[in-house]
Protein backbone atom coordinates (compact mmCIF):
# COMPACT_ATOMS: atom_id res chain seq x y z
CA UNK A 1 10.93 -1.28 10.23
CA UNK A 2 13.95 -2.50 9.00
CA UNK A 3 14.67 -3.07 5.03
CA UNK A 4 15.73 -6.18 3.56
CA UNK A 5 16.90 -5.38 0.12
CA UNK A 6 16.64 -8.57 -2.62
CA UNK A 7 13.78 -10.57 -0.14
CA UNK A 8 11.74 -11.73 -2.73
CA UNK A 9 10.34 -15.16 -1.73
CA UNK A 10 9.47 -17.77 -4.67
CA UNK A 11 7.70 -20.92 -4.14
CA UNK A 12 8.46 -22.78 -7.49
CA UNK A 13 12.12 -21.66 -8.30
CA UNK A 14 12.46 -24.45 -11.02
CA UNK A 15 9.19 -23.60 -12.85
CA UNK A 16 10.24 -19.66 -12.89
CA UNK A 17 14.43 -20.42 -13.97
CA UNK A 18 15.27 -18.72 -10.80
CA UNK A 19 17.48 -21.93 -10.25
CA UNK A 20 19.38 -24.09 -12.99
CA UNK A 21 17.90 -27.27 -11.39
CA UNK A 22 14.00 -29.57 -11.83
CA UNK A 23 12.33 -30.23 -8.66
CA UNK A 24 13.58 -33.15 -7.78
CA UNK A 25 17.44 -32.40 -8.34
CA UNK A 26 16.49 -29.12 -6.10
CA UNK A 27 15.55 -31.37 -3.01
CA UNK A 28 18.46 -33.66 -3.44
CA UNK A 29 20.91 -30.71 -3.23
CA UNK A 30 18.82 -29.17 -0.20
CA UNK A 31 19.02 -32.99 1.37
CA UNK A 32 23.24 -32.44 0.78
CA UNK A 33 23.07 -29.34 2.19
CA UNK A 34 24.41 -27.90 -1.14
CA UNK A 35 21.17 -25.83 -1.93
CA UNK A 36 19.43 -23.52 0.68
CA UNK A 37 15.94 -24.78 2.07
CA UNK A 38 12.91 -23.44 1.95
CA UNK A 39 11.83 -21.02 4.80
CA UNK A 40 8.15 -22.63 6.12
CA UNK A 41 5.43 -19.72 6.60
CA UNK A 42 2.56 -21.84 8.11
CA UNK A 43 1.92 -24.62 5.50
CA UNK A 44 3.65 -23.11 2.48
CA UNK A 45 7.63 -23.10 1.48
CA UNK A 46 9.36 -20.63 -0.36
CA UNK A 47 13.33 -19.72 -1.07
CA UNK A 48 14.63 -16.27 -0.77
CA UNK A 49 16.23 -15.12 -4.14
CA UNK A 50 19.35 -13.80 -2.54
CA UNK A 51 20.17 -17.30 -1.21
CA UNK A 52 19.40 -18.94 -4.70
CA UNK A 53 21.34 -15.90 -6.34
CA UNK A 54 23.97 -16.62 -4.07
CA UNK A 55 24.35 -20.73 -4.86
CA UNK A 56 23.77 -19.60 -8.70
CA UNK A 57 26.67 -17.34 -8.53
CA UNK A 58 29.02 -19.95 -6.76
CA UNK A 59 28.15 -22.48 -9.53
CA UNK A 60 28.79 -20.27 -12.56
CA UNK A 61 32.13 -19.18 -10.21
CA UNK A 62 33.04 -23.40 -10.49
CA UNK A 63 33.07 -23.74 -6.75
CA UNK A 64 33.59 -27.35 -5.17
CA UNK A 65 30.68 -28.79 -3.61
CA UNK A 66 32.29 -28.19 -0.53
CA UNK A 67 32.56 -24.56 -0.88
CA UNK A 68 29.01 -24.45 -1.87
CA UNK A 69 28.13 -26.57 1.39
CA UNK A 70 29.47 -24.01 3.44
CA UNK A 71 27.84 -20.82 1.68
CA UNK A 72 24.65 -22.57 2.06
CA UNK A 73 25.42 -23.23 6.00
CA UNK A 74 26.66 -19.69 6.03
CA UNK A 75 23.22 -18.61 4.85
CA UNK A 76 21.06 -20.80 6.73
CA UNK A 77 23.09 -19.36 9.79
CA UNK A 78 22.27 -15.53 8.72
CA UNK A 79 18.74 -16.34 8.14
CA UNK A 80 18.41 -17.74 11.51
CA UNK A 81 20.08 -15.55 13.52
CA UNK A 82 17.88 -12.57 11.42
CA UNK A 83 19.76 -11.40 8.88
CA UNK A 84 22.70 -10.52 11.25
CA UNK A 85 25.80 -9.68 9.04
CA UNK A 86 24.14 -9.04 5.97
């Protein structure tokens, strides 16, 4: 079985600090595409803390919004396409 290092999944990043952002700020950003969604296992959602590690670093970096926009694409594209390229 293969090994996914940093998989954690979280389902309330904004109650834990796990993201800099409340709830409702969190789906905004996912509705701009600037903050990674939530995988869906059966009813429940949960982010992977490599993705949110990942926006979290490219804020405190001062990337654009645009930049951002395309790491989150980039990562929505790995995560689909399982895990190729990490």
């Amino acid at each position: 079985m293969a090994q996914f290092p940093h998989s954690k999944l979280h389902r309330c990043p904004w109650d834990t600090g796990l993201t800099p952002f409340r709830r409702a700020t969190t789906y905004a950003r996912i509705e701009d595409r600037t903050y990674p969604p939530a995988l869906k296992i059966g009813r429940m959602s949960a982010w992977l803390d490599r993705e949110m590690a990942a926006v979290n670093e490219a804020l405190i970096q001062g990337r654009s919004d645009d930049e951002i926009w395309q790491l989150v694409a980039d990562l929505v594209a790995k995560r689909t396409a399982g895990g190729a390229g990490q």
